[in-house]
C-alpha atoms as a PDB file:
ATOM      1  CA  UNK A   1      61.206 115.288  52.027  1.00  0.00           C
ATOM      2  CA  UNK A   2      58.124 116.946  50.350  1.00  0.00           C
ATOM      3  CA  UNK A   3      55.795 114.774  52.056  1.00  0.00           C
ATOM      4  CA  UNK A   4      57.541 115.295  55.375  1.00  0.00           C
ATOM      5  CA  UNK A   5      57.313 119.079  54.769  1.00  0.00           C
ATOM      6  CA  UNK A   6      53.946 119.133  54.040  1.00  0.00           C
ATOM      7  CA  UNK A   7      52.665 116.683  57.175  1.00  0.00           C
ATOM      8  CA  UNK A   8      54.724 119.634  59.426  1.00  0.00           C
ATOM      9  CA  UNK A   9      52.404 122.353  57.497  1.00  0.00           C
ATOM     10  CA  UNK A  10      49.185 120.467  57.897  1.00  0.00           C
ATOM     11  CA  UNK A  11      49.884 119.204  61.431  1.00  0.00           C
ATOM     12  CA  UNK A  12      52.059 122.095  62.991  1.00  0.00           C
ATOM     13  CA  UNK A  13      54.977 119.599  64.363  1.00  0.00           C
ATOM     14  CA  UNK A  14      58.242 119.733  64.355  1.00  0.00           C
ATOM     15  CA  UNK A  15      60.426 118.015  61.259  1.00  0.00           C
ATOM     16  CA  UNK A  16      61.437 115.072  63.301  1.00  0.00           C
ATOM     17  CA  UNK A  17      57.521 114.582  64.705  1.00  0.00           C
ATOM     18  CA  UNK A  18      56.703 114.476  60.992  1.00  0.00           C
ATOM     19  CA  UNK A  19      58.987 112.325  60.187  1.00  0.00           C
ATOM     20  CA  UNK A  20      58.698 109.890  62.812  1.00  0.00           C
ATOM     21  CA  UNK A  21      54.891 109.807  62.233  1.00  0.00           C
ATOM     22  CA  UNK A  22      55.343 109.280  58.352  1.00  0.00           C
ATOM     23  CA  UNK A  23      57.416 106.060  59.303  1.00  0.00           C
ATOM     24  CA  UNK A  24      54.950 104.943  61.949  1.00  0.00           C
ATOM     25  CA  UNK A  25      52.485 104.959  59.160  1.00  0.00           C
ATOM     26  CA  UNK A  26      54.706 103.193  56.558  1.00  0.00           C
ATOM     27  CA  UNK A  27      55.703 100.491  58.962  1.00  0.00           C
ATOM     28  CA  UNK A  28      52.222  99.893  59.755  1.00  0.00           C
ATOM     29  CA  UNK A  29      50.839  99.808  56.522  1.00  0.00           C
ATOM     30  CA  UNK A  30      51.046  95.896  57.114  1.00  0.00           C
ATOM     31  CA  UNK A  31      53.124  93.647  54.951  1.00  0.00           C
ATOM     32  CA  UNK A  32      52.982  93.574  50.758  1.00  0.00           C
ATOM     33  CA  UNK A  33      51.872  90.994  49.164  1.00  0.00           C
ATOM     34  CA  UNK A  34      55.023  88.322  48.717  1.00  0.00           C
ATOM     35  CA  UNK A  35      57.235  88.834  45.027  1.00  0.00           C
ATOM     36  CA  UNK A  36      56.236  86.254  42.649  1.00  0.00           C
ATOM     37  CA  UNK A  37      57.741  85.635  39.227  1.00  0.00           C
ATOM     38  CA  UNK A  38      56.739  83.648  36.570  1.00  0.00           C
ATOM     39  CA  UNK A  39      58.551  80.597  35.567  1.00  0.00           C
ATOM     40  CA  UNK A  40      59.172  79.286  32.173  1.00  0.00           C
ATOM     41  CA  UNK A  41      60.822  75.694  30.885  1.00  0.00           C
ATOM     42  CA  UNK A  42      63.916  76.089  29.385  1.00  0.00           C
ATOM     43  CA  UNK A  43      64.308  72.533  28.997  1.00  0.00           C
ATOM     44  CA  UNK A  44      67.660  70.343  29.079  1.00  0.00           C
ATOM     45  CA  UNK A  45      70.682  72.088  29.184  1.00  0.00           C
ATOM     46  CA  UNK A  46      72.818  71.676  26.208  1.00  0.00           C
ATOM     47  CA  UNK A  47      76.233  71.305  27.941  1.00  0.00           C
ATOM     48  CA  UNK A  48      77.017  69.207  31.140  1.00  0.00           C
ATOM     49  CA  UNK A  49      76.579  71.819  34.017  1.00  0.00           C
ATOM     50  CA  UNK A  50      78.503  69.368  36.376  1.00  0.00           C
ATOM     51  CA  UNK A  51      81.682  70.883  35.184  1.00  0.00           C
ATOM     52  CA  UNK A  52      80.786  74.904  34.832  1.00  0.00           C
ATOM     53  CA  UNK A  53      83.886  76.175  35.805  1.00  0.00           C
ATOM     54  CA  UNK A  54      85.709  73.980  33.311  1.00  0.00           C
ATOM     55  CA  UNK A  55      83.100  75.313  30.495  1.00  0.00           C
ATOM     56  CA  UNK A  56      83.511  78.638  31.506  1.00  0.00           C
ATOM     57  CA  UNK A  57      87.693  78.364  31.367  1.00  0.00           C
ATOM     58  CA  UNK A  58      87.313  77.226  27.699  1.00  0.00           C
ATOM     59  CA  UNK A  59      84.727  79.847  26.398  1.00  0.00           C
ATOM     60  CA  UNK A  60      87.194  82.473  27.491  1.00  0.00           C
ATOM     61  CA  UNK A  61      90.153  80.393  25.902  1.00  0.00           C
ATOM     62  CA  UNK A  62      88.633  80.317  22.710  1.00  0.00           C
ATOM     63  CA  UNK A  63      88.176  84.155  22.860  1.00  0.00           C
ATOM     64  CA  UNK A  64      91.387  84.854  24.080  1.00  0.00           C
ATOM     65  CA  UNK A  65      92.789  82.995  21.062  1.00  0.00           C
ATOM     66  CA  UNK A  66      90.024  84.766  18.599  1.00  0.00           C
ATOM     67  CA  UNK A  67      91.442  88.082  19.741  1.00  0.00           C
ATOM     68  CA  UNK A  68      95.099  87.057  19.150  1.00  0.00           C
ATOM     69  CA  UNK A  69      93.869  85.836  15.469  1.00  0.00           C
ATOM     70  CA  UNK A  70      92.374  89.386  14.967  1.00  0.00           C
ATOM     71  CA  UNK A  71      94.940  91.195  16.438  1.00  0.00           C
ATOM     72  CA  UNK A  72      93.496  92.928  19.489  1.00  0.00           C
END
């Protein structure tokens, strides 16, 4: 809003000029530079991820049955 403020101080427009010019400017800027990430081995996974679902069903078994043992 700042910036928007201070284009209608230096220019002498209205709010909505400024702001239409400040997203004129920002659209033309032309495009960024695509996101890249860098990618790392993690090797083989140690469980069969064919049958996730099924994995993920037992981990929360086993702590459902932990937390009866303990008593929460």
């Amino acid at each position: 809003e700042q910036l928007v403020r201070r284009r209608m101080a230096e220019r002498k427009v209205s709010f909505k000029q400024a702001l239409n010019d400040a997203i004129r400017e920002g659209a033309g800027a032309g495009p960024r530079p695509p996101f890249r990430t860098a990618t790392a081995s993690m090797g083989r996974p140690a469980v069969n991820l064919d049958r996730a679902l099924q994995l993920a069903a037992e981990l929360e078994d086993e702590e459902l049955v932990r937390k009866a043992r303990r008593g929460s």
